[in-house]
Protein backbone atom coordinates (compact mmCIF):
# COMPACT_ATOMS: atom_id res chain seq x y z
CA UNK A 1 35.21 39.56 21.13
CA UNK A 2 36.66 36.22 22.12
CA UNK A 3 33.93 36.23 25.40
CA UNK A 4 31.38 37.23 22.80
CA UNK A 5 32.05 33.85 20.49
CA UNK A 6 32.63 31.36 24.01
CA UNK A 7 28.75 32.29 24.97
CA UNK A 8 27.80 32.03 21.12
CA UNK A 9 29.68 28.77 21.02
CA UNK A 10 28.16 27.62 24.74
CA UNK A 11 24.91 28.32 23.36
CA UNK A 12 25.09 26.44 20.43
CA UNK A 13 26.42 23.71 22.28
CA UNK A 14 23.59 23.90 24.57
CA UNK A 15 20.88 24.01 21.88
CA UNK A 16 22.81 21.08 20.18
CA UNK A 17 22.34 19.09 23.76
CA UNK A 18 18.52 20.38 24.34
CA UNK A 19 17.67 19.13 20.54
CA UNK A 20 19.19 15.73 20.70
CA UNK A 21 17.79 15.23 24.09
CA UNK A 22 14.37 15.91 22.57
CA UNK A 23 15.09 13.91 19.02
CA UNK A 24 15.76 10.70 21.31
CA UNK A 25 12.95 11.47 23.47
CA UNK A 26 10.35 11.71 20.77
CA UNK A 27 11.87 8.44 18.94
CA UNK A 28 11.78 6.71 22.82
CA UNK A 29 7.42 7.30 23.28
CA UNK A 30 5.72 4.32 24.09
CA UNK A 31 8.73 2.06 24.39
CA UNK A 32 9.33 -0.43 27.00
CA UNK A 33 13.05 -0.76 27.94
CA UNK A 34 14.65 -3.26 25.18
CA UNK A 35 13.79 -6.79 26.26
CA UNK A 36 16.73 -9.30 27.33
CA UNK A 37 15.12 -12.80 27.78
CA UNK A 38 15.75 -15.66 25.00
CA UNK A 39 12.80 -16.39 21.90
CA UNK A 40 13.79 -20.08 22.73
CA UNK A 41 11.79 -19.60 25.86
CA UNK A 42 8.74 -19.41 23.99
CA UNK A 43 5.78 -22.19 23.85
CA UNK A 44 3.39 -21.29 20.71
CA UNK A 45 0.03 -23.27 20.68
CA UNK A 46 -1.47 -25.03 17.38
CA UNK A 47 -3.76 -22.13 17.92
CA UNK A 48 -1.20 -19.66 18.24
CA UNK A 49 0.74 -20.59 14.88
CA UNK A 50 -2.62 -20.83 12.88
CA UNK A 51 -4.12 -17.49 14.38
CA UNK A 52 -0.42 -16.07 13.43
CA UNK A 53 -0.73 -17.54 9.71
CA UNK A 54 -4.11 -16.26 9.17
CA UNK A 55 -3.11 -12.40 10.16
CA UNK A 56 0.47 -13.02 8.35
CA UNK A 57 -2.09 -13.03 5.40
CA UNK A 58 -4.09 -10.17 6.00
CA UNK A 59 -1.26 -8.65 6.25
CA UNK A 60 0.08 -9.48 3.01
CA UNK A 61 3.59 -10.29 4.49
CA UNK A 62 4.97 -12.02 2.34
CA UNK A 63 4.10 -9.80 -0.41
CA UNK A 64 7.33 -8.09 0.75
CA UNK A 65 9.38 -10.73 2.96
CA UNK A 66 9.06 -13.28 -0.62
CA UNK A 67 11.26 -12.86 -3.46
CA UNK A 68 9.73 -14.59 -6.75
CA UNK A 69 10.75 -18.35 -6.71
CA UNK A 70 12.54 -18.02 -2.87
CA UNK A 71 11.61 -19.46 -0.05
CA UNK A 72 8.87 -17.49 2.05
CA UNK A 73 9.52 -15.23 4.30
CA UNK A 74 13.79 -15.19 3.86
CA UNK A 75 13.56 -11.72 2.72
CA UNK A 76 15.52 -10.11 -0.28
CA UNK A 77 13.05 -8.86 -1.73
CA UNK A 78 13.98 -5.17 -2.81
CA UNK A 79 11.51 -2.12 -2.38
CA UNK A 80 12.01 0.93 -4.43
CA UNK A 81 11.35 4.26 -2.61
CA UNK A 82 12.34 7.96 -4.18
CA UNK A 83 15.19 7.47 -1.77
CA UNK A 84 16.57 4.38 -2.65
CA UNK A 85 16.08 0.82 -2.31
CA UNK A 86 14.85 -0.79 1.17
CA UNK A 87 15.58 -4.91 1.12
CA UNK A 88 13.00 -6.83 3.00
CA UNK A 89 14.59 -8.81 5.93
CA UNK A 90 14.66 -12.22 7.00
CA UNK A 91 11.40 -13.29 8.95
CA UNK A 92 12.59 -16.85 9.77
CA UNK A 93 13.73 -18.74 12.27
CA UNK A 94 17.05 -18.82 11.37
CA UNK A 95 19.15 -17.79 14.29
CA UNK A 96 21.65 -15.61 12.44
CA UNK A 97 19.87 -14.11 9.17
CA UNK A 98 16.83 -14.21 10.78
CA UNK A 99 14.33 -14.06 14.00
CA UNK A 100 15.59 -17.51 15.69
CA UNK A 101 16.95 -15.51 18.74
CA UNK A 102 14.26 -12.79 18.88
CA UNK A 103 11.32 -13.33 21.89
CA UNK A 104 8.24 -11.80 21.48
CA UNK A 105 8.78 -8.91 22.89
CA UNK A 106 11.73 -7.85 20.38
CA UNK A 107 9.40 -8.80 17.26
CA UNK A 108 6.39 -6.73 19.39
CA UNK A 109 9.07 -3.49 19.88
CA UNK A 110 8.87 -4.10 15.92
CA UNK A 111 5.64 -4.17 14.98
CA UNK A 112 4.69 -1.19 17.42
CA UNK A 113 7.95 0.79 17.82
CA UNK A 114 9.47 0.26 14.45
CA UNK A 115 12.69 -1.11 16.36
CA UNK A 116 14.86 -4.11 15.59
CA UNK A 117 16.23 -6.15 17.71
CA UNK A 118 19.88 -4.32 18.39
CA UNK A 119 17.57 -1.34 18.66
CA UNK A 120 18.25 0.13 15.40
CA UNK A 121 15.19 2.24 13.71
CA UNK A 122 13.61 0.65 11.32
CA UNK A 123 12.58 2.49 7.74
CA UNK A 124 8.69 2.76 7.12
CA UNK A 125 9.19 0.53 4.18
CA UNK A 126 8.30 -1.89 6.87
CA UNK A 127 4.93 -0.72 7.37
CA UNK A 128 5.14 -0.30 11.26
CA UNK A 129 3.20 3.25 11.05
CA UNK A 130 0.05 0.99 10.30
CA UNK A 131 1.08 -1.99 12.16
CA UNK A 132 1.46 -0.13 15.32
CA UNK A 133 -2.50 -0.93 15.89
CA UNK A 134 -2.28 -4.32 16.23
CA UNK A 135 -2.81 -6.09 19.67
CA UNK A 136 0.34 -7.73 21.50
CA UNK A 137 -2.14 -11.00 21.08
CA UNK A 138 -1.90 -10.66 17.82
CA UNK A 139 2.16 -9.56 17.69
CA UNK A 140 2.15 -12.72 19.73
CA UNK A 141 0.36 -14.78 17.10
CA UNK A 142 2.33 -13.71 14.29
CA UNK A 143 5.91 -14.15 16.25
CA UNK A 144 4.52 -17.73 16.63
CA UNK A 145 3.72 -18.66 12.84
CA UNK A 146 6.70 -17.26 11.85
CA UNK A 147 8.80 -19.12 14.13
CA UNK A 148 7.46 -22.75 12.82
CA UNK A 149 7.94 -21.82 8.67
CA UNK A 150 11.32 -23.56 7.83
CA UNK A 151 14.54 -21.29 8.60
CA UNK A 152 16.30 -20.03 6.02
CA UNK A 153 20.23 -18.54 5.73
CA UNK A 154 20.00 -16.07 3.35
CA UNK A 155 21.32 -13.13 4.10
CA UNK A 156 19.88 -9.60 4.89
CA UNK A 157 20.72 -7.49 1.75
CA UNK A 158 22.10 -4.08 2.68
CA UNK A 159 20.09 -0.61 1.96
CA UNK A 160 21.12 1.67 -0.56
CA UNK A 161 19.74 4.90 0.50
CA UNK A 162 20.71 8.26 -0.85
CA UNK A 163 22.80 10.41 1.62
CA UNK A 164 21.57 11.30 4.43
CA UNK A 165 18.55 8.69 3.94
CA UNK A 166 21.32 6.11 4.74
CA UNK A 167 21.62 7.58 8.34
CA UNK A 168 20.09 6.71 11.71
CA UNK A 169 20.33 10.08 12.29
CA UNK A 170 18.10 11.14 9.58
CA UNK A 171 15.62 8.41 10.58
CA UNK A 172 15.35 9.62 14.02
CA UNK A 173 14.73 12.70 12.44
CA UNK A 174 11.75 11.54 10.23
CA UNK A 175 10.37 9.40 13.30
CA UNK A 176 9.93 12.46 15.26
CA UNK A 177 8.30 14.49 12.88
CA UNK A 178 5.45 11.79 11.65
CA UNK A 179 5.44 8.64 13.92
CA UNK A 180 4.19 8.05 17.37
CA UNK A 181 3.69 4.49 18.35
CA UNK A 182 -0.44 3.92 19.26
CA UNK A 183 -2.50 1.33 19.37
CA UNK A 184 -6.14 0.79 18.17
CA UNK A 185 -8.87 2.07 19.91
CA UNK A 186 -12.19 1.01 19.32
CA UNK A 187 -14.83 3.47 18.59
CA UNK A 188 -17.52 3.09 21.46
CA UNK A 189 -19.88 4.98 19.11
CA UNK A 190 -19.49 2.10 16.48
CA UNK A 191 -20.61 -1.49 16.53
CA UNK A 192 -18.11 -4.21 17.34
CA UNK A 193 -18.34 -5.13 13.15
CA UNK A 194 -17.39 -2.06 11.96
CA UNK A 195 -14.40 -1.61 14.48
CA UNK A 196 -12.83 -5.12 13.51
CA UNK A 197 -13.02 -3.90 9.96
CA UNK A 198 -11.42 -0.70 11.05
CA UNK A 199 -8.97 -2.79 13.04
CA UNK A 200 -7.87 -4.28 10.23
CA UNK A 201 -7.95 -1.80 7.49
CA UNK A 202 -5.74 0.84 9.50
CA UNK A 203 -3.69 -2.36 10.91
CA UNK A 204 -2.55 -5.05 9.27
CA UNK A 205 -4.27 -4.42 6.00
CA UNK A 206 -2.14 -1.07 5.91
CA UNK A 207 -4.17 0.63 3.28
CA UNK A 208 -3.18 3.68 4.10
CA UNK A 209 0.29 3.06 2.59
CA UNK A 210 -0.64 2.98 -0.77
CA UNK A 211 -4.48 4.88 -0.68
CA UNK A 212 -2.97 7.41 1.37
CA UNK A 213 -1.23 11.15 0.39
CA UNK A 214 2.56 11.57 1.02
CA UNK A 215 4.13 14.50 2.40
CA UNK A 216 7.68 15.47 0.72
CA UNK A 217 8.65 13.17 3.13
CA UNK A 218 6.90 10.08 2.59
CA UNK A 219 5.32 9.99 5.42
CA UNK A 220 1.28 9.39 4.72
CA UNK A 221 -1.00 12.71 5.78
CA UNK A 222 -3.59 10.35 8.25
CA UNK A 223 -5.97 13.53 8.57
CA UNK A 224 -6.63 13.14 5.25
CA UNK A 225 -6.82 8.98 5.64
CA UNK A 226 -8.20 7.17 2.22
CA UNK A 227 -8.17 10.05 -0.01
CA UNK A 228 -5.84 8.44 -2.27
CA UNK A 229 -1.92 9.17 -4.00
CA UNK A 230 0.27 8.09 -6.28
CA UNK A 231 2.63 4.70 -5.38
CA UNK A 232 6.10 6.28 -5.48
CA UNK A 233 8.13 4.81 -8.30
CA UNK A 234 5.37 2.28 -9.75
CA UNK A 235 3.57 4.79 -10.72
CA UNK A 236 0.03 3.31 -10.41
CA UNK A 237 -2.20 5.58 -8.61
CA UNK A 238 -4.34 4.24 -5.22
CA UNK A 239 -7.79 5.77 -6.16
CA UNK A 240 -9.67 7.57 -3.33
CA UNK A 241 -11.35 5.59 -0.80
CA UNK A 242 -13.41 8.87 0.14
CA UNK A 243 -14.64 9.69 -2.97
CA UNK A 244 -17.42 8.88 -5.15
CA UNK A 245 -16.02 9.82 -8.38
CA UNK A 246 -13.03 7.25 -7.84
CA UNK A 247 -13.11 4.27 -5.76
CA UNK A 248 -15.71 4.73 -2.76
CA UNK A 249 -17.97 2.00 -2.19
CA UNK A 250 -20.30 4.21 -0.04
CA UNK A 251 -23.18 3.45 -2.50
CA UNK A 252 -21.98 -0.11 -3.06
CA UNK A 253 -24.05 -3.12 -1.83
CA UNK A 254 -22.11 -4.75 0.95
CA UNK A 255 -22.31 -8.02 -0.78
CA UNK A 256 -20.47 -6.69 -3.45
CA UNK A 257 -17.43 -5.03 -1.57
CA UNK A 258 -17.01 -8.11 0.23
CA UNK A 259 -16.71 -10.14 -3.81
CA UNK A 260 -13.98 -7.47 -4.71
CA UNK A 261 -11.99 -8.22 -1.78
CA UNK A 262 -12.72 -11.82 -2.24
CA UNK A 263 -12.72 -12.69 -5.94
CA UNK A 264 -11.31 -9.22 -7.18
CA UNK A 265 -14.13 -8.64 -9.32
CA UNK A 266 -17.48 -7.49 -8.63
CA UNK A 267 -20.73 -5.63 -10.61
CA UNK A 268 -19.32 -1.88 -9.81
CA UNK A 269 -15.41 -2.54 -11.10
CA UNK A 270 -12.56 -4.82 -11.05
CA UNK A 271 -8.85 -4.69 -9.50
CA UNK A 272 -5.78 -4.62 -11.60
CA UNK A 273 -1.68 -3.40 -10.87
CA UNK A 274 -1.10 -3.85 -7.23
CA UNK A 275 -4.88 -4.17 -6.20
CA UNK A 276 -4.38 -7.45 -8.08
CA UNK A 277 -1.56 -8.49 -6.12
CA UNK A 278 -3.38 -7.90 -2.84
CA UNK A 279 -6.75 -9.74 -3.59
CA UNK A 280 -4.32 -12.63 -4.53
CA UNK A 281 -1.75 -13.07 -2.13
CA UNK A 282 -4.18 -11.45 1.04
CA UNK A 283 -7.91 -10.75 0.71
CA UNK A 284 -9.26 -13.85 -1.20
CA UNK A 285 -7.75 -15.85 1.90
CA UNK A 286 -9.87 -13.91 4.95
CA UNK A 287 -12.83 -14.97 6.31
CA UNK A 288 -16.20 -13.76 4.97
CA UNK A 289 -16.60 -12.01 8.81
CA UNK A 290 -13.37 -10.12 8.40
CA UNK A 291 -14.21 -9.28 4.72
CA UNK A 292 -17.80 -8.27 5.74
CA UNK A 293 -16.12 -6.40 8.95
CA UNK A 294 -13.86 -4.54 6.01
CA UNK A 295 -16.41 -3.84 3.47
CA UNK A 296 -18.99 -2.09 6.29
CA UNK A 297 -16.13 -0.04 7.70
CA UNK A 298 -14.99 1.02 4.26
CA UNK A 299 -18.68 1.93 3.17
CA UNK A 300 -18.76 4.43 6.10
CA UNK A 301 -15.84 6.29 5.52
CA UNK A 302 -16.51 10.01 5.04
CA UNK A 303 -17.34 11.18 1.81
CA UNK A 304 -15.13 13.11 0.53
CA UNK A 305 -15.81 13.99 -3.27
CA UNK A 306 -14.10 16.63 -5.24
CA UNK A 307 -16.63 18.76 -7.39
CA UNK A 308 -17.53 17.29 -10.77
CA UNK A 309 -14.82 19.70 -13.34
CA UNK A 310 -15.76 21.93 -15.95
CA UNK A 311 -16.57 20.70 -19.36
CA UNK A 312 -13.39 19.49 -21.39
CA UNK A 313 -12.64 20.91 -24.78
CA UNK A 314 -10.88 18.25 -27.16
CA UNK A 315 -8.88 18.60 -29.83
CA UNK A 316 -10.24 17.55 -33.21
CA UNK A 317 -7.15 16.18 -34.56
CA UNK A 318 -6.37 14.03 -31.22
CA UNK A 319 -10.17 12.65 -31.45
CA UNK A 320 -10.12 11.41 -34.84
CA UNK A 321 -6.34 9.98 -34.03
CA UNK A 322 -7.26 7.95 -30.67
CA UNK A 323 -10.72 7.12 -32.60
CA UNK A 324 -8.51 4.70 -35.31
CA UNK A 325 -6.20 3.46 -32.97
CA UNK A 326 -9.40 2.28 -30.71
CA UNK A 327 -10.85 1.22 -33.68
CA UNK A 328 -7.71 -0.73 -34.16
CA UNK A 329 -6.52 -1.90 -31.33
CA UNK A 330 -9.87 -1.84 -28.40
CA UNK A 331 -12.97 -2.00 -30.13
CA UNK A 332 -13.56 -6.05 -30.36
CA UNK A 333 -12.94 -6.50 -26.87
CA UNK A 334 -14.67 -3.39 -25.26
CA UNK A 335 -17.34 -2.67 -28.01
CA UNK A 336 -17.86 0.59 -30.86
CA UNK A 337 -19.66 2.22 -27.81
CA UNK A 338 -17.04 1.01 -24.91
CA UNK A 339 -19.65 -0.85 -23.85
CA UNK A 340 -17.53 -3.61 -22.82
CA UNK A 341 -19.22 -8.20 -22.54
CA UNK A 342 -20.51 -9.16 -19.15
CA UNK A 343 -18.31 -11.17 -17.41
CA UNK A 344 -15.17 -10.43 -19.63
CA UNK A 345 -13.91 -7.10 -20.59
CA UNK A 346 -15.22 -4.26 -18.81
CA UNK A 347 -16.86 -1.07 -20.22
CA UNK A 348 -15.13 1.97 -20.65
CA UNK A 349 -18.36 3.96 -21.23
CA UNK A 350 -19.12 5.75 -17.31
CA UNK A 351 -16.21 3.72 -15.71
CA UNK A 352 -15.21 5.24 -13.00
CA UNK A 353 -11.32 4.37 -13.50
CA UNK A 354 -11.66 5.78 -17.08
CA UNK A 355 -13.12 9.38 -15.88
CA UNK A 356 -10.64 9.76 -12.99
CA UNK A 357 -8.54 12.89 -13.29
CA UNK A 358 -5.47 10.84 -13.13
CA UNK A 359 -4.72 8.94 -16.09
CA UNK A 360 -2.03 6.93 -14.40
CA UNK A 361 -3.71 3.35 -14.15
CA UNK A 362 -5.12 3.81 -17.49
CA UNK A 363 -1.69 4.29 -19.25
CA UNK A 364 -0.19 1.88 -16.91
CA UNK A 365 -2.43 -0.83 -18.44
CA UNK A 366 -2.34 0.32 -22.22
CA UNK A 367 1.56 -0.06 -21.76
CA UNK A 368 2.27 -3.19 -19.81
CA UNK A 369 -1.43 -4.98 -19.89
CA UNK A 370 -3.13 -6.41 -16.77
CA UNK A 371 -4.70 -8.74 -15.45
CA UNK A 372 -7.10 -9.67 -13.00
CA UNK A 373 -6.27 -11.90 -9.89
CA UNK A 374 -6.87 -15.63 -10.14
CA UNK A 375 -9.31 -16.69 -7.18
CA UNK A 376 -11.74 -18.94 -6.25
CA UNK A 377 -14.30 -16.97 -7.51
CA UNK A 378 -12.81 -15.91 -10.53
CA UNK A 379 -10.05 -18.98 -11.77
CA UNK A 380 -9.84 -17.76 -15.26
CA UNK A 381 -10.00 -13.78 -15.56
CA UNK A 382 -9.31 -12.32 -18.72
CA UNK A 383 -6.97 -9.70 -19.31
CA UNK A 384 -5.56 -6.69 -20.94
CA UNK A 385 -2.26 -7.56 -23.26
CA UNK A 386 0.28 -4.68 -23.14
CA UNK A 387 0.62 -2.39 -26.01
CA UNK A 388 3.61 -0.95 -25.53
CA UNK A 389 5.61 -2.47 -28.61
CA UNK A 390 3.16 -1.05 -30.67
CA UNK A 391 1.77 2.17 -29.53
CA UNK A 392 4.28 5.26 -28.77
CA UNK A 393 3.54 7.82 -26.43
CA UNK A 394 1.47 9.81 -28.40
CA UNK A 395 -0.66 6.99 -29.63
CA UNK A 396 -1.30 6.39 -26.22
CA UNK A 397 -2.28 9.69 -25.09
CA UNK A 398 -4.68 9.88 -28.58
CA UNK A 399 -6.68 6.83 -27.75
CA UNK A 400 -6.40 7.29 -23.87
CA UNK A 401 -8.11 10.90 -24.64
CA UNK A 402 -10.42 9.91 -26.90
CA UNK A 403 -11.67 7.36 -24.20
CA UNK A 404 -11.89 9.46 -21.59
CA UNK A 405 -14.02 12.04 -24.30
CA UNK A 406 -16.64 9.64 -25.93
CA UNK A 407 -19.93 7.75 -24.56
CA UNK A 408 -20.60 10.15 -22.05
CA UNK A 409 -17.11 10.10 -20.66
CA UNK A 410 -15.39 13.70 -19.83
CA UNK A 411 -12.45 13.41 -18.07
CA UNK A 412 -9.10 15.14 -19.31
CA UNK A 413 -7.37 14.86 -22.18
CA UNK A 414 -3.75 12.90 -21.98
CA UNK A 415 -1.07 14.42 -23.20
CA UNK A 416 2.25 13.34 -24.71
CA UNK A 417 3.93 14.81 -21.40
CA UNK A 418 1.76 12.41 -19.46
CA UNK A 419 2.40 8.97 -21.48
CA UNK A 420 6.10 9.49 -20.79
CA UNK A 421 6.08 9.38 -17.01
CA UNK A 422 4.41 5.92 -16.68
């Protein structure tokens, strides 16, 4: 018996030694060996530090690595997950808070490995799944621009995870099941435009991380690329990029993808929630190559629409309810028939955000308001004021369904059960 529970025992033990091996391998592909030589070391160009500026804004960096009123790029900024909060770290030059002693080569194992500098794994809060793609150039580029903003000593905010979140461990774990390190490859059967836009859609612009499906995870599903999913814990939903009945721009004139990227509005819809936030603080700023790069290689995405659903049925008694409260509360902005005034408040009648089968967005704005980004093109949008102090959760399913049930709309009714998630 004893004999019996020494070979279990060296077996396990052996297994044990096998699947670590492997766990360590998998989280090791496409490393170099952890560089050694000082950042002080490196030169950056005026070229260098404005090429590295321009990307840090199509990447939207300091989106994240900004806290509201801080200094940019010192980090602190914390990022809810359904695991726990992830605090955005220190991107300048500081030499103890922040990069000052990295080279380029530690901030490139970062970018493409999802490694810090110690060698610790780094949680895909930090979008390095997407920025993986980007060029060592362009690594280069960005190490550069963010070594000449002014350093900052505030200090890197601890995690808090859920156990075993918390955990390298668990981490390594995660890695190995949905990340391996890969750069971009161009498309030979594609023109140079499209793959630059491609370049930086799956790159820097990481759309994937919020127009992309989760796994139970959190890891986004790339075979199923743009198809859209819900932002865990803001609960605004990142409409399809595949599909025609939610935000493809397949049938879009290319001049007008490139004016939603630009100005966030343009003749087939308008941005609001986090879309907002990236017009402002990324797209508006890109060149109108890049943008017309972006627009041409979002226009050929595959199509990927869902059938048209059956007929809804609608309650009577909701109707004539949502009917007042639009009567109310909607109807001198967006018209009796939804039909919405050019150049201010958009119409509800055959919008494609009002038939989605998600009513996320839409309760979103009822609740909190919205408003477009301020840009060049578009200084003084108007806006959606929140309702929330004066419309419960049943008032906002009634008016929400009775939208998405008059002028030719038919999308599902909102229930009570639906209002309170948002």
């Amino acid at each position: 018996m004893l004999k019996r529970f020494l070979y279990l025992l060296a077996g396990l033990v052996v297994l044990l030694v096998l699947g670590t091996a492997a766990l360590v391998a998998l989280n090791l592909r496409g490393e170099d060996a952890l560089p050694t030589e000082a950042g002080s070391t490196f030169e950056a160009t005026p070229a260098q530090v404005d090429r590295g500026r321009y990307l840090a804004l199509a990447g939207n960096c300091a989106g994240c690595h900004t806290v509201r009123g801080g200094q940019p790029y010192a980090g602190g900024l914390g990022i809810e997950t359904p695991f726990g909060t992830v605090y955005a770290s220190n991107l300048t030059p500081d030499a103890h808070q922040g990069i000052g002693n990295w080279s380029p080569a530690h901030f490139w194992r970062a970018m493409h490995n999802g490694r810090s500098k110690d060698g610790r794994l780094l949680y895909p809060a930090f979008p390095y799944p997407s920025f993986t793609r980007i060029t060592r150039e362009d690594s280069d580029a960005l190490y550069a621009y963010l070594r000449s903003v002014p350093a900052s000593a505030t200090p890197n905010a601890a995690h808090r995870l859920r156990f075993p979140y918390d955990t390298q461990a668990a981490l390594a774990v995660w890695r190995a099941l949905s990340f391996t390190p890969a750069p971009f490859v161009p498309d030979p059967a594609q023109p140079a435009e499209w793959n630059r836009g491609a370049y930086l859609v799956e790159g820097l612009g990481h759309c994937i991380a919020c127009h992309g499906t989760r796994n139970v995870l959190g890891a986004t599903e790339e075979k199923r690329g743009l198809s859209g999913g819900l932002i865990p814990i803001e609960n605004w939903y990142a409409p399809s990029l595949t599909s025609k009945r939610e935000a493809s721009v397949a049938d879009w004139e290319t001049r007008h993808v490139v004016a939603l990227l630009k100005n966030g509005t343009a003749p087939g819809g308008s941005v609001m929630g986090p879309m907002a936030d990236v017009v402002f603080r990324s797209t508006q700023h890109l060149s109108e190559a890049d943008l017309t790069a972006m627009a041409l290689y979002l226009q050929k995405l595959p199509d990927a629409t869902a059938p048209a659903p059956a007929p809804q049925r609608r309650d009577v008694g909701t109707m004539e309810r949502g009917a007042r409260i639009y009567d109310q509360r909607c109807a001198y902005c967006h018209g009796d028939a939804g039909q919405g005034a050019a150049g201010a408040y958009p119409p509800l009648a055959g919008s494609r955000a009002v038939n989605m089968d998600t009513p996320a967005n839409l309760i979103q704005v009822v609740r909190h308001g919205g408003f477009l980004p301020a840009t060049a093109g578009n200084p003084r949008p108007y806006g959606m004021p929140p309702f929330g102090h004066v419309l419960d959760d049943n008032d906002i399913a009634a008016v929400l369904t009775y939208v998405r049930g008059s002028w030719g709309n038919d999308a599902p009714a909102v229930s009570q059960r639906d209002a309170m998630r948002r």
